[in-house]
N, C-alpha and C. Protein backbone atom coordinates (compact mmCIF):
# COMPACT_ATOMS: atom_id res chain seq x y z
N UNK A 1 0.86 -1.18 0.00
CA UNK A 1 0.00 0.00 0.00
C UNK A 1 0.89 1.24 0.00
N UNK A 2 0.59 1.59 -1.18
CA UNK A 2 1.83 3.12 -1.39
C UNK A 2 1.21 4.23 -0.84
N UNK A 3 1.15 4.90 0.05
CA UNK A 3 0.57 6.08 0.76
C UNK A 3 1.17 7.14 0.74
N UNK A 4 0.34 8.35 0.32
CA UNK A 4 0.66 9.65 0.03
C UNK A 4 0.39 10.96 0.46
N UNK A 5 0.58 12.04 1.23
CA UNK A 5 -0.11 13.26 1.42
C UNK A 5 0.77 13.78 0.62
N UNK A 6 -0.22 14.85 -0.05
CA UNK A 6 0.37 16.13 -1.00
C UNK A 6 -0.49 17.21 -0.26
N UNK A 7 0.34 18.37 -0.39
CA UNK A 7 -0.70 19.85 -0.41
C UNK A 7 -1.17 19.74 -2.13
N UNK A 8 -2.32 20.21 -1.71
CA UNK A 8 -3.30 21.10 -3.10
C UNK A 8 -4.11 21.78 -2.57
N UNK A 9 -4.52 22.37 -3.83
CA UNK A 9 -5.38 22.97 -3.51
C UNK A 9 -7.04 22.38 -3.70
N UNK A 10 -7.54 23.67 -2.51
CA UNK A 10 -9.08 22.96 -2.05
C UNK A 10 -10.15 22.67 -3.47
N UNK A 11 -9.78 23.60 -4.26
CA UNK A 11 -10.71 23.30 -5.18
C UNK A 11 -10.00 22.25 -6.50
N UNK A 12 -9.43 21.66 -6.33
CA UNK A 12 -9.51 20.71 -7.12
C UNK A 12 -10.00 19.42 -7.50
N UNK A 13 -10.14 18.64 -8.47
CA UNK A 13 -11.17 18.06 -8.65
C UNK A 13 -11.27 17.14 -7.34
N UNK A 14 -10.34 16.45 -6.80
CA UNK A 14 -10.26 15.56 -6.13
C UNK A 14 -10.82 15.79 -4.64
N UNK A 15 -10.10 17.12 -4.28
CA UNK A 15 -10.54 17.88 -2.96
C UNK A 15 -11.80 18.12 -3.01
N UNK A 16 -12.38 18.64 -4.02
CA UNK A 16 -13.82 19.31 -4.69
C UNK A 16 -14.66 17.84 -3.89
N UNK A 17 -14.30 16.94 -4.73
CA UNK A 17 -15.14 15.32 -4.33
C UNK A 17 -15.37 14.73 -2.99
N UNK A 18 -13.45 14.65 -2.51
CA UNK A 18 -13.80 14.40 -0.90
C UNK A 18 -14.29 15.38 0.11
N UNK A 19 -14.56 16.78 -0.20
CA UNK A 19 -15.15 17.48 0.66
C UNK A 19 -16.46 17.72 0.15
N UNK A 20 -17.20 17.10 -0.68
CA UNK A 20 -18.55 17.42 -1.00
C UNK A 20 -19.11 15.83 -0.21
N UNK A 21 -18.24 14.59 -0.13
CA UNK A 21 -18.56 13.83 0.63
C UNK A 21 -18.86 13.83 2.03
N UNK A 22 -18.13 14.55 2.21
CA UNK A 22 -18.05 14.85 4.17
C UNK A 22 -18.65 15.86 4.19
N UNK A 23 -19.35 16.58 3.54
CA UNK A 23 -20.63 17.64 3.43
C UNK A 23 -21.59 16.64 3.61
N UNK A 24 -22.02 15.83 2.23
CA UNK A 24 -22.89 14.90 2.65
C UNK A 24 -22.88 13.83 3.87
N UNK A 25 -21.74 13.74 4.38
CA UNK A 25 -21.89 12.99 5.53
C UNK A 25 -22.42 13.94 6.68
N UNK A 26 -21.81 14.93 6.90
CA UNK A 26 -22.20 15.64 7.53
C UNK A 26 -23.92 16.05 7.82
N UNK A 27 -24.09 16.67 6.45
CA UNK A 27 -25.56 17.16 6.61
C UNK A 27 -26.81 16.04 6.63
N UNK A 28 -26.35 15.05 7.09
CA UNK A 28 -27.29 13.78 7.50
C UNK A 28 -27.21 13.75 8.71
N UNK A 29 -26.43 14.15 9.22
CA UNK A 29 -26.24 13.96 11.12
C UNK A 29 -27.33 15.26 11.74
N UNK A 30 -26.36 16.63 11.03
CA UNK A 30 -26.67 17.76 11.95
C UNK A 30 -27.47 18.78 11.24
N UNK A 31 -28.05 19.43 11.83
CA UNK A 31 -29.21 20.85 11.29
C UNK A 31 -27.74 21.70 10.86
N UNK A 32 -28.12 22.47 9.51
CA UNK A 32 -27.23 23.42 8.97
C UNK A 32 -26.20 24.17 9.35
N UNK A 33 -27.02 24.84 10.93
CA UNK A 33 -26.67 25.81 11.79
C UNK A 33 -25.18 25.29 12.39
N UNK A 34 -25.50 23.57 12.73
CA UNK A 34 -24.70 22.93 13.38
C UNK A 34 -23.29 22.35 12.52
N UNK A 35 -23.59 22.74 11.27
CA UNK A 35 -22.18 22.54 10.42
C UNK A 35 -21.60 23.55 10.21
N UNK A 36 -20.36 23.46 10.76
CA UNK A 36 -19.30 24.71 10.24
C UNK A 36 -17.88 24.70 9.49
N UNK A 37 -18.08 23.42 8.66
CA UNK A 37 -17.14 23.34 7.76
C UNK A 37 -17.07 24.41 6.73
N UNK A 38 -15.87 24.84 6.66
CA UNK A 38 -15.72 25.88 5.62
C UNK A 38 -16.21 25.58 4.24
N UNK A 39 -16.31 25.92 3.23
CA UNK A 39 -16.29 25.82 2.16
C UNK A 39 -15.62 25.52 0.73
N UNK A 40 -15.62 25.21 -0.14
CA UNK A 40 -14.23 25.60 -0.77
C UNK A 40 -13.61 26.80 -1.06
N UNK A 41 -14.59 27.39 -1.09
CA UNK A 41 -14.04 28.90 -1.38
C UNK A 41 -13.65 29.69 0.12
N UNK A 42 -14.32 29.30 0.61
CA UNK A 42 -13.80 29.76 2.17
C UNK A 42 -12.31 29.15 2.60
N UNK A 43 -12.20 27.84 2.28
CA UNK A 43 -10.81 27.56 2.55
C UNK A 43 -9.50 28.13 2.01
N UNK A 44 -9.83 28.51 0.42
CA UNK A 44 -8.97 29.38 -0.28
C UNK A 44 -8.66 31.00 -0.13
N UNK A 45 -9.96 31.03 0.73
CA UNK A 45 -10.06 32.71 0.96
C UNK A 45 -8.74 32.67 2.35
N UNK A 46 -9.22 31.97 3.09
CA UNK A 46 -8.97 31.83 5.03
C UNK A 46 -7.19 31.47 4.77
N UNK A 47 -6.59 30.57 3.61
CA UNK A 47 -5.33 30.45 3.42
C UNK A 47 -5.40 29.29 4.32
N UNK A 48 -6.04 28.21 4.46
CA UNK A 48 -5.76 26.69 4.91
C UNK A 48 -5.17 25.91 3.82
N UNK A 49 -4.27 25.73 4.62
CA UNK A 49 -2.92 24.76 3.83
C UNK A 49 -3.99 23.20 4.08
N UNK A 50 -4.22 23.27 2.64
CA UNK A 50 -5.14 21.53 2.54
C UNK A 50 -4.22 20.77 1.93
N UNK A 51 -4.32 19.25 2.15
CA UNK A 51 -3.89 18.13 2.01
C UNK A 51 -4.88 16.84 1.27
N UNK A 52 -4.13 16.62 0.20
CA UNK A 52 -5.23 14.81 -0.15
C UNK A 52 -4.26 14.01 0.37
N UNK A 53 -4.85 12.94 0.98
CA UNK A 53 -4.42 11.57 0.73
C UNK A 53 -4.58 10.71 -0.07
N UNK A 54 -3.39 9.87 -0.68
CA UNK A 54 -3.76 9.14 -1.60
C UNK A 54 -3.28 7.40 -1.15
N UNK A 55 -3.90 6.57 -1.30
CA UNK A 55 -3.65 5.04 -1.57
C UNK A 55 -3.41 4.77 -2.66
N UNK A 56 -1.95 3.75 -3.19
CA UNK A 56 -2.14 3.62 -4.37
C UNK A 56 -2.63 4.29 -5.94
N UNK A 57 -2.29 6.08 -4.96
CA UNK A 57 -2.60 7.03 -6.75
C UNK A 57 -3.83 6.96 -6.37
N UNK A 58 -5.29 6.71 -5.42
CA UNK A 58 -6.63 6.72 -5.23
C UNK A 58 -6.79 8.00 -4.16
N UNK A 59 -7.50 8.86 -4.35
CA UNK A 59 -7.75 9.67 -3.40
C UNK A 59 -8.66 8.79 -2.32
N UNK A 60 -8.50 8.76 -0.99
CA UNK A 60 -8.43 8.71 -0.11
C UNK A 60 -9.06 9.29 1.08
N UNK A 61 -8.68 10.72 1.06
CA UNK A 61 -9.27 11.55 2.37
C UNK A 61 -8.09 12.68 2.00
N UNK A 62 -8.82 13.49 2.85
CA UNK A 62 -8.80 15.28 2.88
C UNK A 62 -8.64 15.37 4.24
N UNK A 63 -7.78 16.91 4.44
CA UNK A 63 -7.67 17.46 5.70
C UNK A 63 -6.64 18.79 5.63
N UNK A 64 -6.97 19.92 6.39
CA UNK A 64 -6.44 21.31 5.93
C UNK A 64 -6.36 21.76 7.49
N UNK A 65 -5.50 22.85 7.82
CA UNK A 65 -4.97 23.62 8.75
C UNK A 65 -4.98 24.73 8.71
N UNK A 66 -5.49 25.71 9.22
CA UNK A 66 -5.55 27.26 9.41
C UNK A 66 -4.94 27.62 10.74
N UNK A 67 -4.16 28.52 10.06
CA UNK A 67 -2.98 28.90 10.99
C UNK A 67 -3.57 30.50 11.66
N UNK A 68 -3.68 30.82 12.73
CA UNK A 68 -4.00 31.59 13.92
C UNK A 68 -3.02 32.38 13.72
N UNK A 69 -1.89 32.75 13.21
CA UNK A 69 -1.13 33.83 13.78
C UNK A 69 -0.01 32.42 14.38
N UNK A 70 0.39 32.61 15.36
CA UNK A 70 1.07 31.64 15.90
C UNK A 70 0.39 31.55 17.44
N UNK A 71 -0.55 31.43 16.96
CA UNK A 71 -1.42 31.15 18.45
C UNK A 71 -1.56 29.60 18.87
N UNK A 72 -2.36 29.29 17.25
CA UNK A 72 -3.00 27.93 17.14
C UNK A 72 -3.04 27.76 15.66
N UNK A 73 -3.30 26.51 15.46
CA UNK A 73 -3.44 25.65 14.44
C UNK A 73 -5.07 25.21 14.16
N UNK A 74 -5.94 25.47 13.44
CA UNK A 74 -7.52 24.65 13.54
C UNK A 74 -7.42 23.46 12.35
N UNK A 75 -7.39 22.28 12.67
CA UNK A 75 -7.72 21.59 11.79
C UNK A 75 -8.78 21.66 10.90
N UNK A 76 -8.95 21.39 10.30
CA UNK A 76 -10.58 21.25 8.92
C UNK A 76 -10.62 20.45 7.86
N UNK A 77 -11.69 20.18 7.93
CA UNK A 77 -12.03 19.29 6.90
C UNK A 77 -11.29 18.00 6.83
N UNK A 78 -11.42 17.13 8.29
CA UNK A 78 -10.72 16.14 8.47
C UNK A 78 -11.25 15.14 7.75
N UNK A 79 -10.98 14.24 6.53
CA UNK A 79 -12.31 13.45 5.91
C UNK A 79 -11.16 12.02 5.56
N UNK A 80 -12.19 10.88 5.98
CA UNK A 80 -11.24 9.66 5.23
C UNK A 80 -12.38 9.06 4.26
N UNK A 81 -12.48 8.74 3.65
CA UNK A 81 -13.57 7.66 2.80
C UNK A 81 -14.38 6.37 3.39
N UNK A 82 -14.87 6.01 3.62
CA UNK A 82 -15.25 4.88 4.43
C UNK A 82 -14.30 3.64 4.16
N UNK A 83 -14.19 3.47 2.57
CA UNK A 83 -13.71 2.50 2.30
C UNK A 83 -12.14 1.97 2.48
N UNK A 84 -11.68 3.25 2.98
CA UNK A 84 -10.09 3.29 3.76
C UNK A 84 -9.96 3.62 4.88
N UNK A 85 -10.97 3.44 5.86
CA UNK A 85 -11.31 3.45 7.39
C UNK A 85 -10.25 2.35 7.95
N UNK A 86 -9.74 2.36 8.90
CA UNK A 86 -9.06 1.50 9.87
C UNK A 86 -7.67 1.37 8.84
N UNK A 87 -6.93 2.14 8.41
CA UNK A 87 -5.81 1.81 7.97
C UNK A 87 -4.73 2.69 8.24
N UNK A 88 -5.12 3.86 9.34
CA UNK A 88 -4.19 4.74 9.84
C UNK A 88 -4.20 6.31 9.28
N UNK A 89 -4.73 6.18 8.12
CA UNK A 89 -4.65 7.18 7.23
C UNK A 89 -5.08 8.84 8.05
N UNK A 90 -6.21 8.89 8.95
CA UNK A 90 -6.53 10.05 9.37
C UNK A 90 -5.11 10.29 10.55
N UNK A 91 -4.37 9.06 10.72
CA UNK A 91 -3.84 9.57 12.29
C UNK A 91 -2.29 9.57 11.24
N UNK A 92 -2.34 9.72 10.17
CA UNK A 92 -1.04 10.05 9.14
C UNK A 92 -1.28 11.48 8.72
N UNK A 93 -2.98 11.64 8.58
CA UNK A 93 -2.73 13.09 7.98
C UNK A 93 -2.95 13.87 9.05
N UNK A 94 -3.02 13.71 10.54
CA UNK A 94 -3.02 15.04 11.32
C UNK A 94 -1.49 14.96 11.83
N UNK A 95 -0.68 13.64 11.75
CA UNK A 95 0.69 14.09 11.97
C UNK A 95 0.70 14.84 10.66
N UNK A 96 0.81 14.81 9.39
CA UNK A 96 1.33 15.46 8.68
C UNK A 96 0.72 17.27 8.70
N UNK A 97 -0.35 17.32 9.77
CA UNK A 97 -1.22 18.62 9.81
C UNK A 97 0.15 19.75 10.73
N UNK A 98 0.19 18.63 11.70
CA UNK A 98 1.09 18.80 12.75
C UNK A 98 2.49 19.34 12.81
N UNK A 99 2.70 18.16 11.82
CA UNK A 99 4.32 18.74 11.15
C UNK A 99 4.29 20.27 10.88
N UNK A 100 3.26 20.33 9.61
CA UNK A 100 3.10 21.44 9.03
C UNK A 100 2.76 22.96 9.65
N UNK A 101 1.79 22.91 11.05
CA UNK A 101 1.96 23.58 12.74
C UNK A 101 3.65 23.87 12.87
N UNK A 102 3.85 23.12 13.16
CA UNK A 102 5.62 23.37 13.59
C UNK A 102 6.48 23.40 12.86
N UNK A 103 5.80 23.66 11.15
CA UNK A 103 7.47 24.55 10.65
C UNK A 103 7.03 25.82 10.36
N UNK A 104 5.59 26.33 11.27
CA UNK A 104 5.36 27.62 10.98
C UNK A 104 5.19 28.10 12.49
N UNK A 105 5.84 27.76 13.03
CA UNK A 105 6.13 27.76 15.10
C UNK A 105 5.02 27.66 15.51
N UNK A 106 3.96 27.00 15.34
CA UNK A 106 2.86 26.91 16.04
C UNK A 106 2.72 25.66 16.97
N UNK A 107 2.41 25.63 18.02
CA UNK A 107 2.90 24.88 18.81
C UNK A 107 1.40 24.11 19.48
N UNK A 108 0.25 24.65 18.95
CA UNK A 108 -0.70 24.39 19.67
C UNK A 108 -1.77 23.76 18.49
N UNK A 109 -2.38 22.76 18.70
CA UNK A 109 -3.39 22.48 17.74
C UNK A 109 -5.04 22.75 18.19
N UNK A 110 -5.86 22.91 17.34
CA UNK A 110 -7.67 22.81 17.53
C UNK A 110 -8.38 22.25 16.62
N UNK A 111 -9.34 21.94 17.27
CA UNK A 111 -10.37 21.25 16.10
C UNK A 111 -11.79 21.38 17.26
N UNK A 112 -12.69 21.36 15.95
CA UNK A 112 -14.07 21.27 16.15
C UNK A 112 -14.99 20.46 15.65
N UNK A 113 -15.79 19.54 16.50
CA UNK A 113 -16.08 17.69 15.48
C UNK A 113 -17.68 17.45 16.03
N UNK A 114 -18.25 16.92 15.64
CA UNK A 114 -19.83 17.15 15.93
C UNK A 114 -19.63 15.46 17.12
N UNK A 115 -20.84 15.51 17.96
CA UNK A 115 -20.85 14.96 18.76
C UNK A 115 -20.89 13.19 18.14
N UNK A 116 -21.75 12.83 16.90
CA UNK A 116 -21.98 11.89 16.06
C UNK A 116 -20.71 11.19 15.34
N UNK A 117 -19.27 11.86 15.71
CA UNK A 117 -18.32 11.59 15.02
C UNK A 117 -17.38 10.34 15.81
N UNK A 118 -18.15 9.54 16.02
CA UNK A 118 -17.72 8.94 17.34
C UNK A 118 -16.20 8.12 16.68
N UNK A 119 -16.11 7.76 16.13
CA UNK A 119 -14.45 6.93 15.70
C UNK A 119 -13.75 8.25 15.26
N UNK A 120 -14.20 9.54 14.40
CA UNK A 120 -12.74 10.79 14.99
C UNK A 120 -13.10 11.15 16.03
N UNK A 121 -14.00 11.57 17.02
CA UNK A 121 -13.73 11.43 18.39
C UNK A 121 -12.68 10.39 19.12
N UNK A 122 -12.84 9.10 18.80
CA UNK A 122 -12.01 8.52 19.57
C UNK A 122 -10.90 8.48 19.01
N UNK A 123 -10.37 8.85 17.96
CA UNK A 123 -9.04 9.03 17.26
C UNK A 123 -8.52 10.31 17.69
N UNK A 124 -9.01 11.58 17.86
CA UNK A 124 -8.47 12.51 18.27
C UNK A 124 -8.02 12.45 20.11
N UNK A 125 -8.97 11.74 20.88
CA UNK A 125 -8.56 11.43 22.20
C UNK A 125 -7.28 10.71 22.20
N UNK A 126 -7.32 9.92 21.44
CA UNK A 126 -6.47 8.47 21.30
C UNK A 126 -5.04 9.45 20.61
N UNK A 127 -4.92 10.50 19.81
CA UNK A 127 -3.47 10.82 19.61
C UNK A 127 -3.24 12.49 21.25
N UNK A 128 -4.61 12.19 21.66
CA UNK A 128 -3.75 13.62 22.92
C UNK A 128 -4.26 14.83 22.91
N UNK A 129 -5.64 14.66 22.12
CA UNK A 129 -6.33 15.79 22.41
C UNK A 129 -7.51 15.74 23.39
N UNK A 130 -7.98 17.15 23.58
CA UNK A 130 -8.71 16.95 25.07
C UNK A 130 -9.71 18.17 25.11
N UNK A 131 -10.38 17.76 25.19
CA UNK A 131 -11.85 18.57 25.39
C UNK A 131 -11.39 19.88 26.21
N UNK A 132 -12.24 21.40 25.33
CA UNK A 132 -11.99 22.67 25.60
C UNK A 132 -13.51 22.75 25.18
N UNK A 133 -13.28 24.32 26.21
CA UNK A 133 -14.53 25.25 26.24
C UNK A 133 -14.51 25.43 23.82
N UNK A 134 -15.68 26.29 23.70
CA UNK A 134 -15.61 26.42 22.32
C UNK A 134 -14.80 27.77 22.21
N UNK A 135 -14.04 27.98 20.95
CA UNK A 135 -12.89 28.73 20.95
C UNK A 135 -13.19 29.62 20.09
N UNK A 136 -12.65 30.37 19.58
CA UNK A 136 -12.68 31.58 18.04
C UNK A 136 -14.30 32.02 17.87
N UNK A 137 -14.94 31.42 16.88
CA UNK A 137 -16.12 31.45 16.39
C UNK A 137 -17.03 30.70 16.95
N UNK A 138 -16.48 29.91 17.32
CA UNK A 138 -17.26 29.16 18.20
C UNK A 138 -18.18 28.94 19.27
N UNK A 139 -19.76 28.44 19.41
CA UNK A 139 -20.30 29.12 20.28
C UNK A 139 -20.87 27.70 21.15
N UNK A 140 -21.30 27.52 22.25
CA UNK A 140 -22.35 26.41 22.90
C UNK A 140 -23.19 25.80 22.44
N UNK A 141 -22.74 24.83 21.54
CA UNK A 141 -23.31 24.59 20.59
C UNK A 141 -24.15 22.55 20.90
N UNK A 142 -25.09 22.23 21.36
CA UNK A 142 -25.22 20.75 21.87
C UNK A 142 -24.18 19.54 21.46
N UNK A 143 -24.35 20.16 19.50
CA UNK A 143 -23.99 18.90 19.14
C UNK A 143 -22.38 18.97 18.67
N UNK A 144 -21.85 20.03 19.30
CA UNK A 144 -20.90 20.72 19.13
C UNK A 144 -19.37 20.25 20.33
N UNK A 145 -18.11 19.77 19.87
CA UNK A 145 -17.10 19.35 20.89
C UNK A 145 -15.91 20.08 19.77
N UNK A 146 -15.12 20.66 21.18
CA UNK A 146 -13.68 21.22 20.61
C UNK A 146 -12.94 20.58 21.32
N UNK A 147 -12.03 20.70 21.00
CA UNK A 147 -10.89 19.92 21.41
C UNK A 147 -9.47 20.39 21.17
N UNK A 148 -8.32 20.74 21.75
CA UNK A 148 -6.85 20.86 21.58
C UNK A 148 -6.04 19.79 22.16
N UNK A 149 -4.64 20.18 21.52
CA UNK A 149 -3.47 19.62 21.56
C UNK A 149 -2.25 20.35 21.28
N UNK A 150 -1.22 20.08 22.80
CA UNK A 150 -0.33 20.69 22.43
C UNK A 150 0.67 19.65 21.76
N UNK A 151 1.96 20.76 20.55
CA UNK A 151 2.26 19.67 19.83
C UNK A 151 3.97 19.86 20.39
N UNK A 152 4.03 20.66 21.81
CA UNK A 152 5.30 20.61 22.67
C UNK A 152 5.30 19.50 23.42
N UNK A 153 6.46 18.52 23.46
CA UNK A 153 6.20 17.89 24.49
C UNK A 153 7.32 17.96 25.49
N UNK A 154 6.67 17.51 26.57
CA UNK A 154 7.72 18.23 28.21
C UNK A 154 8.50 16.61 29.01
């Protein structure tokens, strides 16, 4: 299994596909209000450094980073395909999110994941992140969990 992250960009065909998937996954769980995945054009506007994954030359899954200043890091648009579930791939592309945090000194990571996301819930616990109040834009939201990680270790 030849495995790949590249940066591209959000609107390309491939990115275009896996983030119109995890739209549709999404907007089956939660009311509108309750999705706050960017867009494509919002991701290109905001300057999130996005990523495909590929298997074997197959796109795979999506995932992008917006950089805070050097405050924080927000993950987005964390997406794997179903059909490449359990093969490591999401916990390859937030190290590679991570990496990409710390060659721009950012030392701190975030993310925001709907309550229904229960296997990236337990993948984001499972690499060291940990439940926070809601952050930036973010408001009290039910179906709504944030979460950080620092990417210093002591």
């Amino acid at each position: 299994m030849n495995i790949s992250i590249s940066p591209e960009r959000a609107d390309g065909v491939d990115a275009m596909q896996l983030i119109a998937e995890l739209d549709a996954l999404l907007t089956s769980h939660y009311a509108i209000e309750s999705c706050h995945g960017y867009s494509v054009e919002k991701l290109i506007q905001q300057g999130v450094a996005f990523f495909v994954v590929r298997v074997d030359g197959v796109p795979a899954g999506c995932g992008g980073i917006q950089l805070f200043g050097k405050e924080y890091g927000e993950l987005k648009r964390i997406y794997v395909r179903p059909e490449f579930r359990e093969r490591g791939l999401a916990k390859r592309l937030i190290e590679r999110l991570s990496a990409y945090a710390l060659a721009h000194g950012v030392t701190l990571l975030r993310l925001e994941t709907g309550v229904y996301q229960t296997a990236s819930i337990a993948l984001y616990e499972k690499l060291g992140f940990k439940r926070i109040s809601p952050f930036g834009d973010y408001t009290d939201d039910p179906v709504s969990l944030c979460y950080e990680k620092s990417l210093v270790t002591e």
